[in-house]
N, C-alpha and C. Protein backbone atom coordinates (compact mmCIF):
# COMPACT_ATOMS: atom_id res chain seq x y z
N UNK A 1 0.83 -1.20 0.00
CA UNK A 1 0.00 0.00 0.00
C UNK A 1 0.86 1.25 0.00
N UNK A 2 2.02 1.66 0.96
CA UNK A 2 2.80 2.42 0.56
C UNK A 2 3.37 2.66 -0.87
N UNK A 3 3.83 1.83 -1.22
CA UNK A 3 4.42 1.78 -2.57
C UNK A 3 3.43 2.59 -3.69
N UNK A 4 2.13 2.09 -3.49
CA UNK A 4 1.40 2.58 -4.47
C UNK A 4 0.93 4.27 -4.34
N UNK A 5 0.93 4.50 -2.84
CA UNK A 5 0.73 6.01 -2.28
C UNK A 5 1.53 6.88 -2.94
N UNK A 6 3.31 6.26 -2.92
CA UNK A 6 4.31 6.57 -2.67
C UNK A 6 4.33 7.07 -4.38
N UNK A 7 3.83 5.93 -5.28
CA UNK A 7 3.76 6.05 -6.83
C UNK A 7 2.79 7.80 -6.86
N UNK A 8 1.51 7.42 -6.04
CA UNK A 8 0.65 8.64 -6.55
C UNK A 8 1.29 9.82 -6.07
N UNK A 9 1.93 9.97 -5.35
CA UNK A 9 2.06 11.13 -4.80
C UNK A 9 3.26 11.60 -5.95
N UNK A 10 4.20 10.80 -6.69
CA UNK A 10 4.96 11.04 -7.54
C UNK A 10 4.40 11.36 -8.79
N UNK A 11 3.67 11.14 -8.89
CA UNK A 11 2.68 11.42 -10.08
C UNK A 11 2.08 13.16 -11.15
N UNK A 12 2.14 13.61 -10.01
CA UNK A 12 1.61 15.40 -9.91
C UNK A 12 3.25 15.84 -10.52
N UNK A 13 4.12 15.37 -9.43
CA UNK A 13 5.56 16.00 -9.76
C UNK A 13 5.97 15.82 -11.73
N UNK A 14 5.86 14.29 -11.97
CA UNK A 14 5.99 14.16 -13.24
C UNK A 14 5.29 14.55 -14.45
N UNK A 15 3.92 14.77 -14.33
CA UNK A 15 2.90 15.67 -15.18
C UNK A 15 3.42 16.89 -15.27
N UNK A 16 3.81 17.54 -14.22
CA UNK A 16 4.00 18.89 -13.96
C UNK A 16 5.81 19.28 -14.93
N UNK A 17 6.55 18.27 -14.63
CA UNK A 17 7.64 18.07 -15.46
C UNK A 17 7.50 18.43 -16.81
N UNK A 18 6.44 16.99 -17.09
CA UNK A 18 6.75 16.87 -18.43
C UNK A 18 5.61 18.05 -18.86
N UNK A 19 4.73 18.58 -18.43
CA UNK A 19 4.02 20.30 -18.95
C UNK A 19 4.76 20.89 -19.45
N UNK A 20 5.74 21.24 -18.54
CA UNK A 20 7.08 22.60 -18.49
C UNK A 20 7.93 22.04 -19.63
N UNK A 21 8.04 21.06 -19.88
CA UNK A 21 9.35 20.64 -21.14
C UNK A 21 8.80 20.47 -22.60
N UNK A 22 6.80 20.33 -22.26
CA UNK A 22 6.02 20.62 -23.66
C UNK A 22 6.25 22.22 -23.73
N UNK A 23 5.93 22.55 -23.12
CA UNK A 23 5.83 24.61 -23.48
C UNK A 23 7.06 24.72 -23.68
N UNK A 24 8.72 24.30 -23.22
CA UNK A 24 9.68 24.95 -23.59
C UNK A 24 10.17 24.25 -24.92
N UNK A 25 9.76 23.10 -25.12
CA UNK A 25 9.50 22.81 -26.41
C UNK A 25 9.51 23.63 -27.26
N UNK A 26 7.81 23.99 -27.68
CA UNK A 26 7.20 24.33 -28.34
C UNK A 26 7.43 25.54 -27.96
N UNK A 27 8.52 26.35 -27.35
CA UNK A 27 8.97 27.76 -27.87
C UNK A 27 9.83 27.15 -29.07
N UNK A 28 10.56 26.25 -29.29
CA UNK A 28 11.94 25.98 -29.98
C UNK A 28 11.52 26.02 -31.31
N UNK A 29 9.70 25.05 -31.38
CA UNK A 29 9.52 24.12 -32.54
C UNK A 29 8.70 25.67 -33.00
N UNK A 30 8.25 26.37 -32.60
CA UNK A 30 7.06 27.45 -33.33
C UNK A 30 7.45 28.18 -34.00
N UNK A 31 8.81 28.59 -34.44
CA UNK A 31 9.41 29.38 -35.44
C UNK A 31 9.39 28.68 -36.86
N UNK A 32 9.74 27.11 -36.78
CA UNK A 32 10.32 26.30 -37.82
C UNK A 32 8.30 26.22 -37.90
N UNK A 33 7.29 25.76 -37.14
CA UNK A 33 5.99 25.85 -37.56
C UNK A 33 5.83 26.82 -38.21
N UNK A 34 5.78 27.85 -37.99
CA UNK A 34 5.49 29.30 -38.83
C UNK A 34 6.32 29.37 -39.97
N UNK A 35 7.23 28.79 -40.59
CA UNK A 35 8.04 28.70 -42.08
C UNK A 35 7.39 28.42 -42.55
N UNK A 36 7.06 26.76 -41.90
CA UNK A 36 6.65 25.53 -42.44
C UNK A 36 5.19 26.08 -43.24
N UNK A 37 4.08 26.48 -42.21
CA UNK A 37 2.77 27.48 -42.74
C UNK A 37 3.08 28.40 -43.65
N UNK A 38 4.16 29.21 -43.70
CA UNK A 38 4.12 30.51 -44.46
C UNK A 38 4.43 29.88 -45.91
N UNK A 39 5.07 28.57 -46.32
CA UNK A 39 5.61 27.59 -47.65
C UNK A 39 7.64 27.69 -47.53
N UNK A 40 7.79 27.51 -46.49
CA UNK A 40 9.69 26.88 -46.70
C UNK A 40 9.58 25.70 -46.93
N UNK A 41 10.47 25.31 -47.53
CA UNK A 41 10.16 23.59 -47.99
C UNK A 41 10.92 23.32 -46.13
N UNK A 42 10.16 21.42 -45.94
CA UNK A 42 10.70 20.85 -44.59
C UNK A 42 11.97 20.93 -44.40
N UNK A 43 12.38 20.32 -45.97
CA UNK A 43 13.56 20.09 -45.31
C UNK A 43 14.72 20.97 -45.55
N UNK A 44 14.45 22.58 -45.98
CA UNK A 44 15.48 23.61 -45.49
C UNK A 44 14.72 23.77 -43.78
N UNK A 45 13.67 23.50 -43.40
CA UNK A 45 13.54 23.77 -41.88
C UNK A 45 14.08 22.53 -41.03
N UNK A 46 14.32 21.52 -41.30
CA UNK A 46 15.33 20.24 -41.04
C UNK A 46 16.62 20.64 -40.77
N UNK A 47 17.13 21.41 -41.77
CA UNK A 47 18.64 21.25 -42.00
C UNK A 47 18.79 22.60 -40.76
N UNK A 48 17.98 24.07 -41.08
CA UNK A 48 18.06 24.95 -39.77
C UNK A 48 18.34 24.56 -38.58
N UNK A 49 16.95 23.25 -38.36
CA UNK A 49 16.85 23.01 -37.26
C UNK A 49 18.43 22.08 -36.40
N UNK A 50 19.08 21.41 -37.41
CA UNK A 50 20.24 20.70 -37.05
C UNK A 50 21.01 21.77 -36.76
N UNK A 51 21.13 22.70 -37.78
CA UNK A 51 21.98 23.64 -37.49
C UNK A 51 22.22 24.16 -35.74
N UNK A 52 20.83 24.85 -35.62
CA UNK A 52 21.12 25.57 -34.79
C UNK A 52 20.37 25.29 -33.32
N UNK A 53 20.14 23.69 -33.34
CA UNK A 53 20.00 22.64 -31.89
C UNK A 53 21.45 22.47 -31.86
């Protein structure tokens, strides 16, 4: 029974993680989205993206 408490209570912490690493994400990816919409071909937004990760 602990164990499983011990799981839920870890639970909030890791949602909450992985939230914060979708939004800082998707600061990175929304520039190369907005090319992609405006017509850059993928894969000059591919090769950017190697570039400058």
């Amino acid at each position: 029974m602990q164990q499983a408490q011990h799981g839920t209570s870890g639970t909030p912490d890791a949602e909450s993680l992985s939230y914060s690493n979708l939004d800082t994400k998707g600061d990175h990816i929304m520039p190369y989205l907005l090319g992609w919409l405006l017509g850059v071909p993928l894969i000059v937004l591919v090769i950017l993206y190697l570039i400058f990760h």
